[in-house]
PDB file of N, CA and C in Angstrom:
ATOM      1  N   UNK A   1      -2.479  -1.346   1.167  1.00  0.00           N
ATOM      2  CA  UNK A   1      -2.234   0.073   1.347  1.00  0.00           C
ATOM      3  C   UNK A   1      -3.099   0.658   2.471  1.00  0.00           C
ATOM      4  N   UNK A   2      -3.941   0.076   2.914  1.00  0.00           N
ATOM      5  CA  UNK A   2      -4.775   0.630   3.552  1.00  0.00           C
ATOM      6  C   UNK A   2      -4.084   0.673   5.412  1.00  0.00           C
ATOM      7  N   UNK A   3      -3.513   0.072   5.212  1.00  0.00           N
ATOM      8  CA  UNK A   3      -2.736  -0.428   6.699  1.00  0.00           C
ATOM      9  C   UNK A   3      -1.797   1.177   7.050  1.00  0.00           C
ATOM     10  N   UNK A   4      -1.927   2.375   5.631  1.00  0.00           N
ATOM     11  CA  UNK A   4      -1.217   3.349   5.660  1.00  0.00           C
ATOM     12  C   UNK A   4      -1.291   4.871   5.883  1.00  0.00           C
ATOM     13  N   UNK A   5      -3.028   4.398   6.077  1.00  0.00           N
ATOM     14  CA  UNK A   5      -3.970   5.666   6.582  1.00  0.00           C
ATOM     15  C   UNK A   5      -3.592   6.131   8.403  1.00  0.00           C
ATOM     16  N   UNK A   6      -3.456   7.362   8.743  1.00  0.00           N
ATOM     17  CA  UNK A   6      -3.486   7.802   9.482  1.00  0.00           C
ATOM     18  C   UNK A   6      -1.218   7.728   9.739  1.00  0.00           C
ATOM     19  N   UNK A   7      -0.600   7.584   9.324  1.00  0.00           N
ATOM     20  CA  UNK A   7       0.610   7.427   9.471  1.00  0.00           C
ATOM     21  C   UNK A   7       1.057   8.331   7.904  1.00  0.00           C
ATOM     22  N   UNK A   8       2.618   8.669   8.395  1.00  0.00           N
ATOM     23  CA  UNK A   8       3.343  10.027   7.319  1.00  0.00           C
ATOM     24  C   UNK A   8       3.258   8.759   6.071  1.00  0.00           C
ATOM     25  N   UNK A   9       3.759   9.591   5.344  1.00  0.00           N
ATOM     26  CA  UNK A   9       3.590   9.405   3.295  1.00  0.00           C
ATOM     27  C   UNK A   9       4.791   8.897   3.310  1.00  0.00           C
ATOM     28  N   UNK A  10       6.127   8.917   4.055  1.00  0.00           N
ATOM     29  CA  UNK A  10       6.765   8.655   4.427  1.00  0.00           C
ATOM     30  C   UNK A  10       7.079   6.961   4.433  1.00  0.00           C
ATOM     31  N   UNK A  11       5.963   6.490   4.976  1.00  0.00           N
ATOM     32  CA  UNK A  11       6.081   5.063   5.335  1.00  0.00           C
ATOM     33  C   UNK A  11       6.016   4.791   3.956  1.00  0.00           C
ATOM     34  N   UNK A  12       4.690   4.415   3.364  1.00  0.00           N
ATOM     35  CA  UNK A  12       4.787   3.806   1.891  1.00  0.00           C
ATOM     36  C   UNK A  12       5.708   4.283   0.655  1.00  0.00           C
ATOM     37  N   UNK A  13       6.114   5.548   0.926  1.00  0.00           N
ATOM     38  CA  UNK A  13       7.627   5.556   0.281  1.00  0.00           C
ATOM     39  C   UNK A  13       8.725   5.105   0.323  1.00  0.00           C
ATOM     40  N   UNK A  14       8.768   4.858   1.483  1.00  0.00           N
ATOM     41  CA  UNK A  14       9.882   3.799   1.770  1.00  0.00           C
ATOM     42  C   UNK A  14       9.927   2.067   1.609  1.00  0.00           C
ATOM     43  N   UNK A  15       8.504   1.911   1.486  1.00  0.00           N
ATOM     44  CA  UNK A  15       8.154   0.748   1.357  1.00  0.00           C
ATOM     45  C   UNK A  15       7.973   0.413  -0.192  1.00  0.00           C
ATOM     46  N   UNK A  16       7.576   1.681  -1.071  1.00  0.00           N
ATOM     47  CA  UNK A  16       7.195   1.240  -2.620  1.00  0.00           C
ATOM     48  C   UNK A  16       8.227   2.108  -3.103  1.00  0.00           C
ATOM     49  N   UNK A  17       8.948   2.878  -2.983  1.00  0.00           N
ATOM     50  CA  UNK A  17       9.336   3.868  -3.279  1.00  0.00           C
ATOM     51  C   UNK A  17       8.828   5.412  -3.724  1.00  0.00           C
ATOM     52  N   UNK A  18       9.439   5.621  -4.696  1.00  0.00           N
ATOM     53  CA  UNK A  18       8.561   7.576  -5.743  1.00  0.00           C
ATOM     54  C   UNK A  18       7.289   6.934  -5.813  1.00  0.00           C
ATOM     55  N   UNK A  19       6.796   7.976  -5.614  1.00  0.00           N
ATOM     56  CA  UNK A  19       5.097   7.552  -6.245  1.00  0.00           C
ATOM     57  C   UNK A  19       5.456   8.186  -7.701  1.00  0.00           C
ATOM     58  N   UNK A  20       4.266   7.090  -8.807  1.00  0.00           N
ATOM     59  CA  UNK A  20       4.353   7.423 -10.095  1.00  0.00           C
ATOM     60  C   UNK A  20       4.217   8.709 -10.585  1.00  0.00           C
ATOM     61  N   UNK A  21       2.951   8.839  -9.981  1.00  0.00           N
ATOM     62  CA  UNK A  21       2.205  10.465  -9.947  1.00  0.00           C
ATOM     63  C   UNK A  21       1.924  10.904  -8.392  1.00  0.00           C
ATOM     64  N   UNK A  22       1.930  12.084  -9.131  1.00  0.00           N
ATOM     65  CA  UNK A  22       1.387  13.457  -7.908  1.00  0.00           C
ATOM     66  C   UNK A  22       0.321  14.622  -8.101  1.00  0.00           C
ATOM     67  N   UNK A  23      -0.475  14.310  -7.724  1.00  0.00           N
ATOM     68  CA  UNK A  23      -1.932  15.785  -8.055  1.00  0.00           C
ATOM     69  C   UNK A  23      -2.265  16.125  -7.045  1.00  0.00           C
ATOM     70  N   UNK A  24      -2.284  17.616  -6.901  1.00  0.00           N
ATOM     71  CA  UNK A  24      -2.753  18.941  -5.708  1.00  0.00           C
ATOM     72  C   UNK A  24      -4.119  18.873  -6.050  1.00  0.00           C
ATOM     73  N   UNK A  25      -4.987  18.414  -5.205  1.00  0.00           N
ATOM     74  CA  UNK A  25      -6.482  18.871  -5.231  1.00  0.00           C
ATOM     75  C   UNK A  25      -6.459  20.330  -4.549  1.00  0.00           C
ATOM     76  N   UNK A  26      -7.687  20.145  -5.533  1.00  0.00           N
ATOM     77  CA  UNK A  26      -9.006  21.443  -4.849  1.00  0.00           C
ATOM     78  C   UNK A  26      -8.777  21.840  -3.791  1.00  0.00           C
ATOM     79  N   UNK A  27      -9.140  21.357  -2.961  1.00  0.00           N
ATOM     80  CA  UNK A  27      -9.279  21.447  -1.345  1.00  0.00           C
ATOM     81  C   UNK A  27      -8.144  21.297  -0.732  1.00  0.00           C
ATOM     82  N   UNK A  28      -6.937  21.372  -1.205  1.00  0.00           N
ATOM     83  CA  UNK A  28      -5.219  21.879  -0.920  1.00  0.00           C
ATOM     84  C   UNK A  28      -4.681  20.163  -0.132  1.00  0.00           C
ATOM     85  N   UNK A  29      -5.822  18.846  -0.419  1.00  0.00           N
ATOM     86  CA  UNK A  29      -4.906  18.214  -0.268  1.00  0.00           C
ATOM     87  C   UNK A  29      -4.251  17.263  -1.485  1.00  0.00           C
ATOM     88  N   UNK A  30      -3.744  16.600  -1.200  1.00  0.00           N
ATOM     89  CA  UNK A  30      -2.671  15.684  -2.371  1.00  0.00           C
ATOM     90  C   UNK A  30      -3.022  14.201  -2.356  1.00  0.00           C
ATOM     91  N   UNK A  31      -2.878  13.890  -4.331  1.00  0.00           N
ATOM     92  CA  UNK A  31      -2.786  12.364  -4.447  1.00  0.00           C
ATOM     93  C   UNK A  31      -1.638  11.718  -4.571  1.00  0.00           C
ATOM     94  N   UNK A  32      -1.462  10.743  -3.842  1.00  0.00           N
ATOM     95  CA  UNK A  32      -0.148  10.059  -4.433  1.00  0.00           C
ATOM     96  C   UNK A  32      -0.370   9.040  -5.088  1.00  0.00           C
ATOM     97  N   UNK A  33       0.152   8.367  -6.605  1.00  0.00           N
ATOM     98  CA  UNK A  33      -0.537   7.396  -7.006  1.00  0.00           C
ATOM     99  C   UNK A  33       0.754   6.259  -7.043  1.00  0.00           C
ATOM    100  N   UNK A  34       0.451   4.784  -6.955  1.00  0.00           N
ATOM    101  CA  UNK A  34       2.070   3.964  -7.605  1.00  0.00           C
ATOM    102  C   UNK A  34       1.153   3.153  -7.849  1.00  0.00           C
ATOM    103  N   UNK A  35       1.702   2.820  -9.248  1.00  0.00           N
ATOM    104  CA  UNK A  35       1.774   1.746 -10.033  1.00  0.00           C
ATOM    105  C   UNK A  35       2.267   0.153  -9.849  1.00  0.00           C
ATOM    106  N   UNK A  36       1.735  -0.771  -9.567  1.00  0.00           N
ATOM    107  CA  UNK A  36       2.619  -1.834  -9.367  1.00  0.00           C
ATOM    108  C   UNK A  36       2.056  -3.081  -9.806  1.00  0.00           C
ATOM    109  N   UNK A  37       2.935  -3.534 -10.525  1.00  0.00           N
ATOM    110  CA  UNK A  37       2.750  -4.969 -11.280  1.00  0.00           C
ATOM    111  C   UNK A  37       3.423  -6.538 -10.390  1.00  0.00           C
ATOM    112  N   UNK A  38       2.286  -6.697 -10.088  1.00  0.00           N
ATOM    113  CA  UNK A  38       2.235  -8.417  -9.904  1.00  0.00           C
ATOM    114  C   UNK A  38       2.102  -9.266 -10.789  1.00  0.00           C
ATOM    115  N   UNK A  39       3.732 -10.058 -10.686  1.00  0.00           N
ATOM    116  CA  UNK A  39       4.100 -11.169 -11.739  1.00  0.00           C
ATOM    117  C   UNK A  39       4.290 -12.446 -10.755  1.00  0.00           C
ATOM    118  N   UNK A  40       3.813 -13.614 -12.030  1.00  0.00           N
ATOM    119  CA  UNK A  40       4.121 -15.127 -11.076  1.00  0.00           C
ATOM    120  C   UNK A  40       3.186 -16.443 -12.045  1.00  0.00           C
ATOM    121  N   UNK A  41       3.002 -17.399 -11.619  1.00  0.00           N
ATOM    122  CA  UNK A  41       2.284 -17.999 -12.443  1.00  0.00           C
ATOM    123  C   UNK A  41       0.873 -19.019 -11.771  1.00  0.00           C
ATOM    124  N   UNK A  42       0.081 -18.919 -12.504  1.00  0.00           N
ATOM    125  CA  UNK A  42      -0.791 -19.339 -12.026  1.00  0.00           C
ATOM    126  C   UNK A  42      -1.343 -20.746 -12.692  1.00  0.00           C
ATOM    127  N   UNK A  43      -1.952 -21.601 -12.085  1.00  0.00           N
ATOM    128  CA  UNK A  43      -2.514 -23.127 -12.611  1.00  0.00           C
ATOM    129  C   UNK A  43      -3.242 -23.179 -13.727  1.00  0.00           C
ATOM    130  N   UNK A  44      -3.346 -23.977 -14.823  1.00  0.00           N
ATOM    131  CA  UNK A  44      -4.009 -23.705 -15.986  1.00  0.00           C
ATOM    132  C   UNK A  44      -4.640 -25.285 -16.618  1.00  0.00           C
ATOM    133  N   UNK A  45      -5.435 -26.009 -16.324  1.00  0.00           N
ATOM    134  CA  UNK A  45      -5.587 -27.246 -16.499  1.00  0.00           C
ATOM    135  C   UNK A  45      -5.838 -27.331 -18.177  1.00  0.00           C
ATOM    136  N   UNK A  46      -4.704 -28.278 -18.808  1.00  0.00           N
ATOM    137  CA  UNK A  46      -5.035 -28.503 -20.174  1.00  0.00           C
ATOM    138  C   UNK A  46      -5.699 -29.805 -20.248  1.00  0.00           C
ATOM    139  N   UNK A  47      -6.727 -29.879 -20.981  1.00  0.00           N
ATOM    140  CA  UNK A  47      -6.893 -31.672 -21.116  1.00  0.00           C
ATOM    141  C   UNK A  47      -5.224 -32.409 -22.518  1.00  0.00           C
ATOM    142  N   UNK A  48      -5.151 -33.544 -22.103  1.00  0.00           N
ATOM    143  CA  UNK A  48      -4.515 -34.076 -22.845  1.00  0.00           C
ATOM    144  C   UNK A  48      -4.548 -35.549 -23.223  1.00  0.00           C
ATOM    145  N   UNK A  49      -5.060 -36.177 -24.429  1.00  0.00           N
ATOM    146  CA  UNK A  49      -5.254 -36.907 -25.196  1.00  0.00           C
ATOM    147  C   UNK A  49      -4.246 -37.906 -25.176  1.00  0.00           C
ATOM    148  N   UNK A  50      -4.862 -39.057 -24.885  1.00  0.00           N
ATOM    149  CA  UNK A  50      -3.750 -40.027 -25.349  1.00  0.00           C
ATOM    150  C   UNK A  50      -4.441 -41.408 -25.621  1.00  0.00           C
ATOM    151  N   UNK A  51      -3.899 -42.496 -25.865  1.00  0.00           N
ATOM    152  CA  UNK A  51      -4.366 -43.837 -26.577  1.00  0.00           C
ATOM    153  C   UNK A  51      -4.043 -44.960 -25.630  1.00  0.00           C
ATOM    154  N   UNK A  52      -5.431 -45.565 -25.585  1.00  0.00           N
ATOM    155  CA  UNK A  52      -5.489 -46.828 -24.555  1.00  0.00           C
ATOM    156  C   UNK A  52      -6.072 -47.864 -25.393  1.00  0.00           C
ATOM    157  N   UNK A  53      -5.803 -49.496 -24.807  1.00  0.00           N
ATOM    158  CA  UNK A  53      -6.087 -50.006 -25.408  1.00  0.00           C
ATOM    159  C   UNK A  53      -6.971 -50.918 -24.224  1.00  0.00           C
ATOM    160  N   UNK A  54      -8.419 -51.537 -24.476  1.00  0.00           N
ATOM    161  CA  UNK A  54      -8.476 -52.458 -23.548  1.00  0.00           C
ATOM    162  C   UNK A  54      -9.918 -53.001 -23.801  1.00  0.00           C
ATOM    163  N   UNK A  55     -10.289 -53.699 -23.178  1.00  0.00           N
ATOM    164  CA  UNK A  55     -11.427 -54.426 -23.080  1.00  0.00           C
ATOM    165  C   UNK A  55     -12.911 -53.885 -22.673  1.00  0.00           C
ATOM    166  N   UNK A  56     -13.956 -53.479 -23.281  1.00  0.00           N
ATOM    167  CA  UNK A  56     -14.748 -53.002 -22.079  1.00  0.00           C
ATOM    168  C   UNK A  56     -16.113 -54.082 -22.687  1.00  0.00           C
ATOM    169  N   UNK A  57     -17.252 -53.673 -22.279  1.00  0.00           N
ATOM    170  CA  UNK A  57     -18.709 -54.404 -22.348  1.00  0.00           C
ATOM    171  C   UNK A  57     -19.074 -54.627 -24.395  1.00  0.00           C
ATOM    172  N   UNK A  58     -18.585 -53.686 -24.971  1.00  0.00           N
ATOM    173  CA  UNK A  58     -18.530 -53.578 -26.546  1.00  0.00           C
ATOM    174  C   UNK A  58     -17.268 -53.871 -27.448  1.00  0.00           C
ATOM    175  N   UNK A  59     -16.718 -54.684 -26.619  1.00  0.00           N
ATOM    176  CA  UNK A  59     -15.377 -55.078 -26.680  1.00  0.00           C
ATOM    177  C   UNK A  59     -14.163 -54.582 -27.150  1.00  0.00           C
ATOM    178  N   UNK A  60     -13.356 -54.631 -27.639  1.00  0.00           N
ATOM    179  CA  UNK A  60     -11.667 -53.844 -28.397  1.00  0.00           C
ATOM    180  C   UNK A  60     -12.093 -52.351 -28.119  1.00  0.00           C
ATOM    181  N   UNK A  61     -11.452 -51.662 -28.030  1.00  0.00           N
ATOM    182  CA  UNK A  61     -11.635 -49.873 -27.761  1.00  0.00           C
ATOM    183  C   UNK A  61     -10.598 -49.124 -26.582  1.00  0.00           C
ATOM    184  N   UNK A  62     -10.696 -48.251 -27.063  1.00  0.00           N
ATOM    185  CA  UNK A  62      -9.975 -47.232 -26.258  1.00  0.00           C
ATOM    186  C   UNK A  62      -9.730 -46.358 -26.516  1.00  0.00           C
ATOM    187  N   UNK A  63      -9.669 -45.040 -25.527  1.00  0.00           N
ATOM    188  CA  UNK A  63      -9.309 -43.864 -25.802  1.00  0.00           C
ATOM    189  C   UNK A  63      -9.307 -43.042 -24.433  1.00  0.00           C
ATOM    190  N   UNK A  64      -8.768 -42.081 -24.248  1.00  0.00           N
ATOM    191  CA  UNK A  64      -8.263 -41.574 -22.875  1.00  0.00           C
ATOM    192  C   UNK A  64      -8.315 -39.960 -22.560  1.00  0.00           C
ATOM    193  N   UNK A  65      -8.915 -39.414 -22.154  1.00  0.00           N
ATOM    194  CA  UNK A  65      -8.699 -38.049 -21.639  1.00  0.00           C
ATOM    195  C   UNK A  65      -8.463 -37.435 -20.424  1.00  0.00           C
ATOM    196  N   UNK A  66      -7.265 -37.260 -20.074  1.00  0.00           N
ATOM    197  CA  UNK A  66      -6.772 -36.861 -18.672  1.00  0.00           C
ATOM    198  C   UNK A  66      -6.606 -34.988 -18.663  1.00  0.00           C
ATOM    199  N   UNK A  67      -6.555 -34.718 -17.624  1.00  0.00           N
ATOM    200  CA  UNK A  67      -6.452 -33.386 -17.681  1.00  0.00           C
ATOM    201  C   UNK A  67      -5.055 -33.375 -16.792  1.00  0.00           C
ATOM    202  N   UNK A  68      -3.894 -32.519 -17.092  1.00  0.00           N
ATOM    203  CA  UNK A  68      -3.238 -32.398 -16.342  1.00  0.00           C
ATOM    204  C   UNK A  68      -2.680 -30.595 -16.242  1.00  0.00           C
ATOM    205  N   UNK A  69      -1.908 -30.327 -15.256  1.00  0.00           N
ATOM    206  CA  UNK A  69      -2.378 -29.486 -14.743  1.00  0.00           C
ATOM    207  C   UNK A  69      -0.385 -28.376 -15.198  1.00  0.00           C
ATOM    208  N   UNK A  70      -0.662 -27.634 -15.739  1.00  0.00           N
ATOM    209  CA  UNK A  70       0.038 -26.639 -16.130  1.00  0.00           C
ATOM    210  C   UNK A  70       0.162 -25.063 -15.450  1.00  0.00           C
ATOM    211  N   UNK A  71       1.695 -24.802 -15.651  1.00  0.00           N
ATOM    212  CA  UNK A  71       1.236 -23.354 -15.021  1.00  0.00           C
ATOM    213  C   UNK A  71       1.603 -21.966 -16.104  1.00  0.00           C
ATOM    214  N   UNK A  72       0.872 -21.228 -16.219  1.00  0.00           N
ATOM    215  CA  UNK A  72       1.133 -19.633 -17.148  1.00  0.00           C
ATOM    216  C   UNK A  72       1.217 -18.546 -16.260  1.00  0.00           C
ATOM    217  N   UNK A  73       2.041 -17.933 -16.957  1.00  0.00           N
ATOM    218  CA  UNK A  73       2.372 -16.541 -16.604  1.00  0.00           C
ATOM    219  C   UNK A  73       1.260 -15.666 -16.897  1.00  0.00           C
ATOM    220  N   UNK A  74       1.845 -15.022 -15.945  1.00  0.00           N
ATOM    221  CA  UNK A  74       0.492 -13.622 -15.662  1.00  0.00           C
ATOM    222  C   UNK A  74       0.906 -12.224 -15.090  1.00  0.00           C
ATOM    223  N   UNK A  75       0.613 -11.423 -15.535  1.00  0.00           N
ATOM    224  CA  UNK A  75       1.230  -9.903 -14.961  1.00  0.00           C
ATOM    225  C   UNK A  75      -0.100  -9.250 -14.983  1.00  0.00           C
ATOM    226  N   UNK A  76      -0.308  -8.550 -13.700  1.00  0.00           N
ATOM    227  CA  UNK A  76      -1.257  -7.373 -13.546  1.00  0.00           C
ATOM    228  C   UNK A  76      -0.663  -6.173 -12.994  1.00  0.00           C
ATOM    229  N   UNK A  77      -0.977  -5.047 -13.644  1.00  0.00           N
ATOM    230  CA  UNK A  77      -0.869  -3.807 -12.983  1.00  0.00           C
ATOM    231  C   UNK A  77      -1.544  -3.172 -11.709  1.00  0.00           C
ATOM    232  N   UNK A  78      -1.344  -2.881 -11.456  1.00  0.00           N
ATOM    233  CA  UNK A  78      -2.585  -1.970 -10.216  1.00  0.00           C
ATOM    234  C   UNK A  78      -1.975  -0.696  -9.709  1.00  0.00           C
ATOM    235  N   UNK A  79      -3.012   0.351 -10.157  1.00  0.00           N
ATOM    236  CA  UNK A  79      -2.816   1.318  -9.452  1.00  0.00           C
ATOM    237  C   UNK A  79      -3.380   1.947  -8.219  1.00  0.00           C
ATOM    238  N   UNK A  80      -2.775   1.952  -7.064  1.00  0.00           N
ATOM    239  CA  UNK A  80      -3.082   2.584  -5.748  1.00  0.00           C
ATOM    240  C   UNK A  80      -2.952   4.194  -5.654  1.00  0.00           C
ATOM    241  N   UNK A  81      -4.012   4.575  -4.688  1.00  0.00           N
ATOM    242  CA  UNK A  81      -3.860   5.663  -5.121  1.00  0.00           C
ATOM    243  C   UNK A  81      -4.248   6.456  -3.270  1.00  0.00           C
ATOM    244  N   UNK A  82      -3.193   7.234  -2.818  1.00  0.00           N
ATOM    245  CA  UNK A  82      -3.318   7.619  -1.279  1.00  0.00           C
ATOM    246  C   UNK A  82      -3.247   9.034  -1.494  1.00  0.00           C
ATOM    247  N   UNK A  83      -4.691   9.820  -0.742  1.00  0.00           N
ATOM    248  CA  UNK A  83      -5.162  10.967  -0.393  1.00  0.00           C
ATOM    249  C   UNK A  83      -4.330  11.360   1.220  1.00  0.00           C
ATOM    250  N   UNK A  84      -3.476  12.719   0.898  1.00  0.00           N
ATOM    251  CA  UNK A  84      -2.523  12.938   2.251  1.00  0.00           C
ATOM    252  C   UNK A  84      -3.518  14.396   2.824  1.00  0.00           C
ATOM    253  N   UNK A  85      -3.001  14.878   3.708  1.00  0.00           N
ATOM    254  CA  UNK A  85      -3.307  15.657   4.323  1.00  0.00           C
ATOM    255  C   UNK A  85      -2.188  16.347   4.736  1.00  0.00           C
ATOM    256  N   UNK A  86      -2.378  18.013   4.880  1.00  0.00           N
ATOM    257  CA  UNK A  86      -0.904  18.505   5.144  1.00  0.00           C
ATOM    258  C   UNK A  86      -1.208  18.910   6.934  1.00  0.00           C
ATOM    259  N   UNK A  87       0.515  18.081   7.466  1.00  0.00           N
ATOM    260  CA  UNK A  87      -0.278  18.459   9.085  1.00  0.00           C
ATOM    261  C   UNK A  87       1.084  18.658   9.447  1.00  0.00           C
ATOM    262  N   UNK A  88       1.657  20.305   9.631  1.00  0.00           N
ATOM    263  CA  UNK A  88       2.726  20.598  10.393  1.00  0.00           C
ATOM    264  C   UNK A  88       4.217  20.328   8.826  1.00  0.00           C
ATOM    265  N   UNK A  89       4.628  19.902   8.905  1.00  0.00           N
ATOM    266  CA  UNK A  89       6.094  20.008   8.075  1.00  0.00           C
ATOM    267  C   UNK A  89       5.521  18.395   7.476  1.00  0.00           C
ATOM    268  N   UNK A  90       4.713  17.825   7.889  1.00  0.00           N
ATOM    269  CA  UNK A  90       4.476  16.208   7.160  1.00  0.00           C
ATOM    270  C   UNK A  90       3.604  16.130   6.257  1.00  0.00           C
ATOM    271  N   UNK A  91       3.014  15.178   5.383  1.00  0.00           N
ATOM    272  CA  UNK A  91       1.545  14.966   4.574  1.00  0.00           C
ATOM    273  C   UNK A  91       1.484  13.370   5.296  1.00  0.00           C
ATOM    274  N   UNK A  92       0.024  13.547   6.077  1.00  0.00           N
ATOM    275  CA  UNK A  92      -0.350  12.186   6.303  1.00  0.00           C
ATOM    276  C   UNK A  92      -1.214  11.588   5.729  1.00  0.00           C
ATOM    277  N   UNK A  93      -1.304  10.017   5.107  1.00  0.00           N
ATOM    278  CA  UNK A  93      -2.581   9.509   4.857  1.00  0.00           C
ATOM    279  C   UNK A  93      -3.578   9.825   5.693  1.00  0.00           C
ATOM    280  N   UNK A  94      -5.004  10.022   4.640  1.00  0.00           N
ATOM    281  CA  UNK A  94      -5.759  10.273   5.511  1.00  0.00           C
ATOM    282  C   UNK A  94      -6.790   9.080   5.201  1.00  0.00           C
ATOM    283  N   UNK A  95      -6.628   8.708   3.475  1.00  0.00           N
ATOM    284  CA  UNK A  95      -7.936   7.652   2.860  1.00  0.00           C
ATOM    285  C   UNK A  95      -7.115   7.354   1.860  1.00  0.00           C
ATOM    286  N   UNK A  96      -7.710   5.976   1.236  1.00  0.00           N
ATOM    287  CA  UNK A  96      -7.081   5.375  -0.104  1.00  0.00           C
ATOM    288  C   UNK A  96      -8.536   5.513  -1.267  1.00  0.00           C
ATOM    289  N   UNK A  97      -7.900   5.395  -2.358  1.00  0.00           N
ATOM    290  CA  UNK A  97      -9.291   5.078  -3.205  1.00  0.00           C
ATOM    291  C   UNK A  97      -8.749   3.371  -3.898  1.00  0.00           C
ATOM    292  N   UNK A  98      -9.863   2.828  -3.909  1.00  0.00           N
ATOM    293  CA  UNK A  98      -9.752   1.197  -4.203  1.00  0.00           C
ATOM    294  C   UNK A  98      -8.992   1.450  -5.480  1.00  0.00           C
ATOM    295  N   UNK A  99      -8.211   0.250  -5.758  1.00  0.00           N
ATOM    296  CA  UNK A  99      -7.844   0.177  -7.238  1.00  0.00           C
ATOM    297  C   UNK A  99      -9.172  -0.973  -7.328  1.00  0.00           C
ATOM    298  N   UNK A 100      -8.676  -1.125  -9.416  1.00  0.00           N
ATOM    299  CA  UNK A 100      -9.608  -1.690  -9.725  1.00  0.00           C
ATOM    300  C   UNK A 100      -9.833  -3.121  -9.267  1.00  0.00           C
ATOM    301  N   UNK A 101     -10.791  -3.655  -9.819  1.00  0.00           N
ATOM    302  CA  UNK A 101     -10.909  -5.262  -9.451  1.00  0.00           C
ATOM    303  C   UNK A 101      -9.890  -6.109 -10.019  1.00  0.00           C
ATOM    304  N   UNK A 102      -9.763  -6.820  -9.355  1.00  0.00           N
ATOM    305  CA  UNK A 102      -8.771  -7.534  -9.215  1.00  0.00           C
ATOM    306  C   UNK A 102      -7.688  -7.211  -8.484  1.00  0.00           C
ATOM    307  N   UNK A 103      -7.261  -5.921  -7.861  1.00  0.00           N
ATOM    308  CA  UNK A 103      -6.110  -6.054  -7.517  1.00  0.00           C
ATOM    309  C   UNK A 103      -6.447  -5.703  -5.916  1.00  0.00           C
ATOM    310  N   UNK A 104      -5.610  -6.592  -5.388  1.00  0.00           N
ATOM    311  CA  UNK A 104      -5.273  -6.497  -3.943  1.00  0.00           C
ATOM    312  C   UNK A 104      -5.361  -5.303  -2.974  1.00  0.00           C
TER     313      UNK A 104
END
């Protein structure tokens, strides 16, 4: 979002669409906030157990632990949130406020 400062409100509407919310500050300028959830899956290493048989220094024995590698689903929200400025018939970004950690 940040790539959206100094350009109309315009652009990232068209790019995210409605913003979720809308608040008139104090100081007569405006928040725009959107919501957006990133879905997909990410790597998840399970160990998994299995039975070997073979020879070693204490002789007859076996046993095996491999890890192999799985993927889970994951959804995060994030809310962005762009401070406009009113300039002529437009509202331009002027600043963003970070969303929280983790999100992009």
């Amino acid at each position: 979002m940040q790539g959206y400062v100094g350009r109309s409100l315009s652009e990232p509407m068209l790019d995210h669409g409605s913003p979720t919310e809308v608040f008139e500050l104090s100081d007569g300028r405006r928040a725009y906030q959107w919501e957006i959830t990133k879905e997909g899956f990410r790597p998840a290493p399970r160990p998994t157990i299995g039975i070997g048989v073979g020879i070693g220094t204490g002789g007859w024995g076996g046993g095996v632990t491999t890890v192999n590698q799985s993927y889970v689903p994951y959804s995060k929200t994030c809310r962005y949130t762009l401070i406009t400025d009113k300039r002529g018939n437009d509202w331009v970004v002027s600043s963003l406020r970070k969303p929280a950690q983790g999100c992009a």
